[in-house]
N, C-alpha and C. Protein backbone atom coordinates (compact mmCIF):
# COMPACT_ATOMS: atom_id res chain seq x y z
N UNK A 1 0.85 -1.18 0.00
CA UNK A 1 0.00 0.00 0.00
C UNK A 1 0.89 1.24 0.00
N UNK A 2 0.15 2.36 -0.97
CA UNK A 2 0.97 3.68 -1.10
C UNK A 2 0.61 4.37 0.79
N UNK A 3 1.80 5.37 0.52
CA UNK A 3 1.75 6.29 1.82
C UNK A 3 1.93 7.91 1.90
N UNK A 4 1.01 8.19 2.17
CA UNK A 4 1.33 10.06 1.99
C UNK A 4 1.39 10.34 3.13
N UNK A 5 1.94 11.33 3.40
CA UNK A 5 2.49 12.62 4.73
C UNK A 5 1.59 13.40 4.15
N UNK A 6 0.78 13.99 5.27
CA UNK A 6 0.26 15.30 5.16
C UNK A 6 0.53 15.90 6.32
N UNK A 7 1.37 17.62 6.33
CA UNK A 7 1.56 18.38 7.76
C UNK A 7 0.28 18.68 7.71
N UNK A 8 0.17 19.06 9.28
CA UNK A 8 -1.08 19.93 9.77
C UNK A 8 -0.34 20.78 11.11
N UNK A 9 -1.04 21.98 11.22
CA UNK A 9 -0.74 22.53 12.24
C UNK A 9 -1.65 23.18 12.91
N UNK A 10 -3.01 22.89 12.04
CA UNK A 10 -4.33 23.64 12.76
C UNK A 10 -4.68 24.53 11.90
N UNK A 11 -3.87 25.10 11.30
CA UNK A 11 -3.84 26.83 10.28
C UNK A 11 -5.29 26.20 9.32
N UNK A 12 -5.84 27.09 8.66
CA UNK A 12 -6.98 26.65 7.74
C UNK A 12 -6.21 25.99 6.28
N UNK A 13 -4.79 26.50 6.04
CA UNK A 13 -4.05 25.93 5.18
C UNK A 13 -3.38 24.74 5.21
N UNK A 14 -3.73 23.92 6.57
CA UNK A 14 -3.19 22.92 6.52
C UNK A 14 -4.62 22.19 6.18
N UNK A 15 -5.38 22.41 6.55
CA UNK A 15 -7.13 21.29 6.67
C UNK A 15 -7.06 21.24 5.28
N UNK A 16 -7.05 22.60 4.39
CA UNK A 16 -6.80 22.27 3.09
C UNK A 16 -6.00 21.06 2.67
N UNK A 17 -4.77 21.21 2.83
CA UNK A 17 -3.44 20.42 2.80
C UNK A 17 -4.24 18.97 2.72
N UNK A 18 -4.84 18.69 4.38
CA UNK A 18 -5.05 17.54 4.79
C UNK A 18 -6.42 17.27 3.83
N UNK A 19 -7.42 17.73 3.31
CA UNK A 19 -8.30 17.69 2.29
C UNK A 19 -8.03 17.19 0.85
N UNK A 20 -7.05 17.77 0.75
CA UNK A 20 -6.10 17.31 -0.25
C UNK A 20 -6.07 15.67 -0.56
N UNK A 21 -4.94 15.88 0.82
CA UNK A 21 -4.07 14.50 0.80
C UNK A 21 -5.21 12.96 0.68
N UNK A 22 -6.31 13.36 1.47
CA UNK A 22 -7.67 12.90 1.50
C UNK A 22 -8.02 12.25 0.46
N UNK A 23 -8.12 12.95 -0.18
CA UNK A 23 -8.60 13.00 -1.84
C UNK A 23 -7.51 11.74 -2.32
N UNK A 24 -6.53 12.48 -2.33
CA UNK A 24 -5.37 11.34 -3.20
C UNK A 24 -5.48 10.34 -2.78
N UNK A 25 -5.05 10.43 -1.05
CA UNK A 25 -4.94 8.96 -0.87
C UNK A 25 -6.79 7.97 -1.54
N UNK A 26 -7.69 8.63 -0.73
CA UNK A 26 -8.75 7.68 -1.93
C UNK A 26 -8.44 7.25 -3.19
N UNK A 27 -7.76 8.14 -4.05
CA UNK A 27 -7.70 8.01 -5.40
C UNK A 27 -6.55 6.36 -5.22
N UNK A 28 -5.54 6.82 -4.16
CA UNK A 28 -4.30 5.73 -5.06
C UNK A 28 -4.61 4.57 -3.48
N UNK A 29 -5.37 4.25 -3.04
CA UNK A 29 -5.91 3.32 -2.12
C UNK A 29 -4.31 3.21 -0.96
N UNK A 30 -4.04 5.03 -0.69
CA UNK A 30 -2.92 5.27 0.37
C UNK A 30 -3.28 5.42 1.85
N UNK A 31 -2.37 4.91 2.34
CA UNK A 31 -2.81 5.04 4.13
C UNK A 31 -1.71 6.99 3.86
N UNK A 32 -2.58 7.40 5.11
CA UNK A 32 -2.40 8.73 5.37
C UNK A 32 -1.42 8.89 6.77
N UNK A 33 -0.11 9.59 6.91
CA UNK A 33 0.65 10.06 7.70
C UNK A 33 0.21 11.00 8.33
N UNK A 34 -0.74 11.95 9.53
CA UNK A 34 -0.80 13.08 9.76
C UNK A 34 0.21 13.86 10.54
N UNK A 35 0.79 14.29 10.08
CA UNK A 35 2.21 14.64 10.91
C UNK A 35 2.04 16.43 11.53
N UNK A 36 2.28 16.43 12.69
CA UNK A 36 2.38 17.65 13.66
C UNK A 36 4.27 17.73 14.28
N UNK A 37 4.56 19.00 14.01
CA UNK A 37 5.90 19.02 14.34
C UNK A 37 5.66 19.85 15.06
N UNK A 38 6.23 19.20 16.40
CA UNK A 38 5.76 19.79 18.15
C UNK A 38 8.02 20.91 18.15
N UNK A 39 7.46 22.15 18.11
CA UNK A 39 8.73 22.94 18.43
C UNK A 39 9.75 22.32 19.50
N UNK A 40 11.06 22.19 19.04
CA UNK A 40 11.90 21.78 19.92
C UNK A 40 11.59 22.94 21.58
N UNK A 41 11.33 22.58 22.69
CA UNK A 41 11.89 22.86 23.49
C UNK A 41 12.13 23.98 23.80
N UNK A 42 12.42 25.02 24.58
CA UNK A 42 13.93 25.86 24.74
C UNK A 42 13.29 26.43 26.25
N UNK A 43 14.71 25.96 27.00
CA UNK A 43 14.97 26.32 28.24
C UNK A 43 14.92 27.44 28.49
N UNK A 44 14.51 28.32 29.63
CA UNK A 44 14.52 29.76 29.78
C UNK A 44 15.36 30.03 31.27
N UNK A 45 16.20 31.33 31.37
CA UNK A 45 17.17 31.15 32.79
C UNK A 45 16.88 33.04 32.90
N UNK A 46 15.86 33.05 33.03
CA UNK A 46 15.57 34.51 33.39
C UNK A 46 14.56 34.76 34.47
N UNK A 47 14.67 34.72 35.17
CA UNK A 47 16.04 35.05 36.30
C UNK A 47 15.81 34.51 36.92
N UNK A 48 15.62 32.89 37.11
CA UNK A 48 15.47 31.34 37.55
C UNK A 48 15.42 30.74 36.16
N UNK A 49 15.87 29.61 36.11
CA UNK A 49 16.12 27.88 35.20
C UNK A 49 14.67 27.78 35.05
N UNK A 50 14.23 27.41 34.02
CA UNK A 50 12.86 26.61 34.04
C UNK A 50 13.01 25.69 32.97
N UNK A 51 12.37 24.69 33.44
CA UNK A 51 12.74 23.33 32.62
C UNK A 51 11.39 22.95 31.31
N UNK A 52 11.74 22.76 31.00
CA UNK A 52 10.93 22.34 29.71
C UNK A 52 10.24 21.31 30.00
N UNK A 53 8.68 21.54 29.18
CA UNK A 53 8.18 20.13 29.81
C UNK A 53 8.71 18.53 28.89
N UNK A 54 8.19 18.08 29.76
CA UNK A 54 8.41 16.38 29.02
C UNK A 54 8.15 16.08 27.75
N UNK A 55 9.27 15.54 27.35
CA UNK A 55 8.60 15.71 25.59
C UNK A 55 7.10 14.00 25.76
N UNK A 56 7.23 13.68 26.21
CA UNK A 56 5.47 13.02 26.20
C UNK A 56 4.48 13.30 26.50
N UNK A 57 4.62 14.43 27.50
CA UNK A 57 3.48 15.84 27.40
C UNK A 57 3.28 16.70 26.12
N UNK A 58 4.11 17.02 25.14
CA UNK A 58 4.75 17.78 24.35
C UNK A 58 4.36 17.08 23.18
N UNK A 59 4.67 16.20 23.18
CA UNK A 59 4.15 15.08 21.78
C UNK A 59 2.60 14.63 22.29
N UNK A 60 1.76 14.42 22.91
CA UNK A 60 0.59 14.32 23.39
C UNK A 60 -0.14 15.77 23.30
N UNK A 61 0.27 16.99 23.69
CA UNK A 61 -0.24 18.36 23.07
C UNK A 61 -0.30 18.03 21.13
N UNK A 62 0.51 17.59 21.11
CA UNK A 62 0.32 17.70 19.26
C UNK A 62 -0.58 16.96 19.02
N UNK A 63 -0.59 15.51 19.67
CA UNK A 63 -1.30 14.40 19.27
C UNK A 63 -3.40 14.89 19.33
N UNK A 64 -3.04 16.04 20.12
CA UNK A 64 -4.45 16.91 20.38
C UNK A 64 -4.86 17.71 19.48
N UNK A 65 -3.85 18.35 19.04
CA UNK A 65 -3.86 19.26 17.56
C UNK A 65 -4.43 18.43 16.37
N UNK A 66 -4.10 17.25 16.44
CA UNK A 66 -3.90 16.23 15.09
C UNK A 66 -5.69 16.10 15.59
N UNK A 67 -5.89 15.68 16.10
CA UNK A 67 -7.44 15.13 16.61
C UNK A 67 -8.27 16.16 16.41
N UNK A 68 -8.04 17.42 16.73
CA UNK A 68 -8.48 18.43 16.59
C UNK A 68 -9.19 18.70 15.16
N UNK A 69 -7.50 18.47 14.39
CA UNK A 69 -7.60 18.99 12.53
C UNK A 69 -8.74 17.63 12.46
N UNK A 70 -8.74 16.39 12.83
CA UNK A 70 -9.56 15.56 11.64
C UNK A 70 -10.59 15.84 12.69
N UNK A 71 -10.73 16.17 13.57
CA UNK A 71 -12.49 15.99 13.89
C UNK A 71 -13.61 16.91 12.60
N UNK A 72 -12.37 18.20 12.19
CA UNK A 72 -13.24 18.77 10.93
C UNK A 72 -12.97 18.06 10.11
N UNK A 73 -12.60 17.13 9.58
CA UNK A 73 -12.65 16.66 8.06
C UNK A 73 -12.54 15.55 8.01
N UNK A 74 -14.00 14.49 6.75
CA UNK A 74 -13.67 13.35 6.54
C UNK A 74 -13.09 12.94 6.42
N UNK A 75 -12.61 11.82 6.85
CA UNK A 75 -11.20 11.15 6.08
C UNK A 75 -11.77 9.59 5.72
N UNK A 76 -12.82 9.84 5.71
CA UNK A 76 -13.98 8.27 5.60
C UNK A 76 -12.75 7.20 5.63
N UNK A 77 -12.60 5.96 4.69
CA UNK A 77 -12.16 4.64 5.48
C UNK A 77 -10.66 5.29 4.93
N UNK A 78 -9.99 5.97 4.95
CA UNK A 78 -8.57 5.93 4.71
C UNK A 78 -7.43 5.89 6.04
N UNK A 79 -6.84 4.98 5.93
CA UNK A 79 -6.19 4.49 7.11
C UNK A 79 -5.26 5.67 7.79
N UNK A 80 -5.16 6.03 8.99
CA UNK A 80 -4.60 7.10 9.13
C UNK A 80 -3.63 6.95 10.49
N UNK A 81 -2.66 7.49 10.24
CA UNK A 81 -1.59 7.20 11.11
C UNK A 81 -1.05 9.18 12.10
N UNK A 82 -1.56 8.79 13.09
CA UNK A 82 -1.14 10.14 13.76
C UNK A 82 0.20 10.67 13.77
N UNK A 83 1.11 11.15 13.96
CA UNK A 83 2.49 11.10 13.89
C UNK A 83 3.05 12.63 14.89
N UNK A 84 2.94 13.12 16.28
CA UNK A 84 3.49 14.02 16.72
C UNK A 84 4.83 14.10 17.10
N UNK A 85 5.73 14.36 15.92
CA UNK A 85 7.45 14.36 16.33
C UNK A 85 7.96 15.99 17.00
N UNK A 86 8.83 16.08 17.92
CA UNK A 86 9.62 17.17 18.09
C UNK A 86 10.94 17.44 17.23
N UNK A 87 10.26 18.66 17.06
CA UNK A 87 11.68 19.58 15.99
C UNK A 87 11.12 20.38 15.21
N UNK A 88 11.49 20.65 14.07
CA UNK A 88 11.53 21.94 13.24
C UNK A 88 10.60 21.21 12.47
N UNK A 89 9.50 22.40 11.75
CA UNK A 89 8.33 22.04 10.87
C UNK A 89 8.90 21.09 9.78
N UNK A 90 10.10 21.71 8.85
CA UNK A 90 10.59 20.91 7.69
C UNK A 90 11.18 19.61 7.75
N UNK A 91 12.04 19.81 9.21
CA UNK A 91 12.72 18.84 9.32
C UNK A 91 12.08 17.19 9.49
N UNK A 92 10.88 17.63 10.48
CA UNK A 92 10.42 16.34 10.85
C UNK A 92 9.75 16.14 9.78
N UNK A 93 8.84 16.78 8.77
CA UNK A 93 8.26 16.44 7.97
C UNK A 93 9.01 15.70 6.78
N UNK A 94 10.29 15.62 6.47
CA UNK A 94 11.41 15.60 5.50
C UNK A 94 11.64 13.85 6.03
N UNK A 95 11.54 13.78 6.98
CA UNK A 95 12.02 12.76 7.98
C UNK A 95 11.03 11.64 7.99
N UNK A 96 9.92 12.35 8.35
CA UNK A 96 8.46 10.98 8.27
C UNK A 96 8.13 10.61 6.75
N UNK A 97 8.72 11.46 5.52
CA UNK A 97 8.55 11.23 4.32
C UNK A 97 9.03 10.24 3.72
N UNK A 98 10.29 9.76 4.23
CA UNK A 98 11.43 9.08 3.54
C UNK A 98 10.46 7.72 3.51
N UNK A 99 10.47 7.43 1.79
CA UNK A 99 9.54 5.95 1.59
C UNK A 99 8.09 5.85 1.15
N UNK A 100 7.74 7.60 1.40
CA UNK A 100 6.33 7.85 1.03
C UNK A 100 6.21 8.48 -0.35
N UNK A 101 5.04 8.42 -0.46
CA UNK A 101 4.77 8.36 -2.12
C UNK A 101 4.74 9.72 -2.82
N UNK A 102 4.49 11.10 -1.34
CA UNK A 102 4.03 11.54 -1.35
C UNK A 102 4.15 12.65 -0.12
N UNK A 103 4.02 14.04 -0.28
CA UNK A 103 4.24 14.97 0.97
C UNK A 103 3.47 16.35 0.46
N UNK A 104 1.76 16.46 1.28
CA UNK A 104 1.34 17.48 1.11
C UNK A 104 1.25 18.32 2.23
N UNK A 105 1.63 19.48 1.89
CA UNK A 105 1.95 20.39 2.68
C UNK A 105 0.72 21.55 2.35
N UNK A 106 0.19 22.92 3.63
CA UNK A 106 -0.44 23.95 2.73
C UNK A 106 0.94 25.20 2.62
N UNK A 107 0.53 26.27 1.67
CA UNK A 107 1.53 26.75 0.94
C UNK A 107 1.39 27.78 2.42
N UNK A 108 0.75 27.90 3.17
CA UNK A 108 1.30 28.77 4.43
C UNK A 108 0.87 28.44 6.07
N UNK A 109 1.20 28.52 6.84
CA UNK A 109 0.73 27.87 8.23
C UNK A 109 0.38 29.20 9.19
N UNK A 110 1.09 28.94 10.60
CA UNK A 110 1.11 29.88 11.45
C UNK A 110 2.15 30.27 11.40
N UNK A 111 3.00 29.97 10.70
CA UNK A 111 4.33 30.79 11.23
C UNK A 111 4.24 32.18 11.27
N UNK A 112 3.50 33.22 10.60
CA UNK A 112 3.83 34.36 10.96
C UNK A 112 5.13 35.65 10.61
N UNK A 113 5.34 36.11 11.16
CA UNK A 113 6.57 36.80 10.69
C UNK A 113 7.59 35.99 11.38
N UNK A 114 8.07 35.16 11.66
CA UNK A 114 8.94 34.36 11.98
C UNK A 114 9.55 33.62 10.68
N UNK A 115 7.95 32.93 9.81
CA UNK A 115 8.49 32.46 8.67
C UNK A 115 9.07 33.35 7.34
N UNK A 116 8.70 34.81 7.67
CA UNK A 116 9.32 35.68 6.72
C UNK A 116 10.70 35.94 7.19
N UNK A 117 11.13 35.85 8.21
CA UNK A 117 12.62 35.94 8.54
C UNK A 117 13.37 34.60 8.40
N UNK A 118 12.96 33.65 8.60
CA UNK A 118 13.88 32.36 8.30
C UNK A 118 13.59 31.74 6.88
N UNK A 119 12.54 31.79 6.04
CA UNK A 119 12.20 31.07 5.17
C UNK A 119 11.33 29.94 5.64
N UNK A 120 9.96 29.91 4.73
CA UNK A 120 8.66 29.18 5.41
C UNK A 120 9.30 27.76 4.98
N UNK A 121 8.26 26.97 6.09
CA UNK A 121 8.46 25.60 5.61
C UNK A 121 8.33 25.28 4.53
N UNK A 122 7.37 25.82 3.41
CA UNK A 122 7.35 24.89 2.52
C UNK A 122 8.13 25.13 1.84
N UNK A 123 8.96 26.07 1.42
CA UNK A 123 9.90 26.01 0.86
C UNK A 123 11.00 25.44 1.22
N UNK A 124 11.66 25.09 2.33
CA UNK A 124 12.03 24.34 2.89
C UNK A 124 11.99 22.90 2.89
N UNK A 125 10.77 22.57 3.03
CA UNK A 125 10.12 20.68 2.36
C UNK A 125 10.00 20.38 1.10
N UNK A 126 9.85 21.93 0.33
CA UNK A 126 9.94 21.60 -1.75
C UNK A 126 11.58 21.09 -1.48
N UNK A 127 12.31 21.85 -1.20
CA UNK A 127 13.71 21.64 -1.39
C UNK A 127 14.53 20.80 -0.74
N UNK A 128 13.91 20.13 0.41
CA UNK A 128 14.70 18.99 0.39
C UNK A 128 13.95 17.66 0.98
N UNK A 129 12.42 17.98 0.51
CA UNK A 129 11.82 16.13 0.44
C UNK A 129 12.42 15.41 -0.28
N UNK A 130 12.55 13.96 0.46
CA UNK A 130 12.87 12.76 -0.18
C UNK A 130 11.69 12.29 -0.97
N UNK A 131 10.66 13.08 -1.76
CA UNK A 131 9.79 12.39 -2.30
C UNK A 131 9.14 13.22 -3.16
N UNK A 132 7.97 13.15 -4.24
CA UNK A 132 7.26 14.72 -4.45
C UNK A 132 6.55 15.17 -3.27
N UNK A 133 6.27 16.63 -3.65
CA UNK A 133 5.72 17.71 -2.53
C UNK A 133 4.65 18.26 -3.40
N UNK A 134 3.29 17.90 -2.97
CA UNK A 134 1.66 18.62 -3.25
C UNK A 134 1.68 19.45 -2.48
N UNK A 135 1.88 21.41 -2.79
CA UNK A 135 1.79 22.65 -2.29
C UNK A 135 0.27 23.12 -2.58
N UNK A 136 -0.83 22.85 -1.60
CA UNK A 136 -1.78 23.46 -1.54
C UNK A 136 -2.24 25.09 -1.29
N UNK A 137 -2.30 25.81 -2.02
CA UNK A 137 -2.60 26.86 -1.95
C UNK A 137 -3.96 27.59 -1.83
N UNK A 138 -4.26 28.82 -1.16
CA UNK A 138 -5.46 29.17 -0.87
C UNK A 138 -6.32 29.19 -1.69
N UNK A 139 -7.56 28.91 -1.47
CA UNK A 139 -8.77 29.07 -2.56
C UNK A 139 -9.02 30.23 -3.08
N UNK A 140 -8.34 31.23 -2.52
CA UNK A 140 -9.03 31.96 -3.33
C UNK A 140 -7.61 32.91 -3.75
N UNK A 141 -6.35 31.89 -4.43
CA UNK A 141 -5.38 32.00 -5.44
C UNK A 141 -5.81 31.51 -6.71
């Protein structure tokens, strides 16, 4: 059986994304990856240490996000695999891809002005998936 990655992050451009991927996988009889990339971490020492929580708290917050995105959208019998990894949006997504048929992404998330200073994920996952990349873009492009 084929396998697609679809990110989600909640944004209305990912439900797209994941609408998408929906679609295909029906079309090519693919089990579905839903992948959430939970932000690494980062310790804060102002003006006490505070520790970061547990990454199984941390990966279980995503695993909520993911539940979240499909409670809006059918995904009728297509087999679906949750996937909440820690790290960088591209990276983990680049990572759960390797072997899949397939990596749909939407063409913008939450990043915000954050992603205008570093360069957005998806440009980031066009350029270095191990697989093709379906860039969903807004409806009303």
């Amino acid at each position: 059986m084929s396998r697609i990655v679809v990110g989600v992050d909640g944004s209305q451009e990912s439900k797209r994304a994941l609408t998408c991927a929906v679609h295909e996988a029906q079309l090519r009889g693919a089990s579905l990856d839903l992948v959430y990339a939970v932000p690494e971490p980062i310790m804060l020492a102002d003006p006490v240490l505070m520790p970061s929580p547990p990454r199984d708290t941390l990966q279980a917050e995503g695993l909520e996000v993911i539940d979240k995105v499909m409670s809006d959208i059918d995904v009728g019998e297509v087999p679906i695999e949750p996937i909440a990894a820690i790290g960088s949006a591209a990276g983990v997504l680049c990572q759960v891809a390797k072997g899949a048929d397939m990596l749909v992404v939407g063409s913008r998330g939450l990043g915000g002005f954050r992603g205008l200073l570093l360069g957005s994920v998806t440009q980031q996952v066009v350029a270095h998936a191990p697989c093709p990349v379906l860039v969903v873009v807004p409806e009303d492009r």
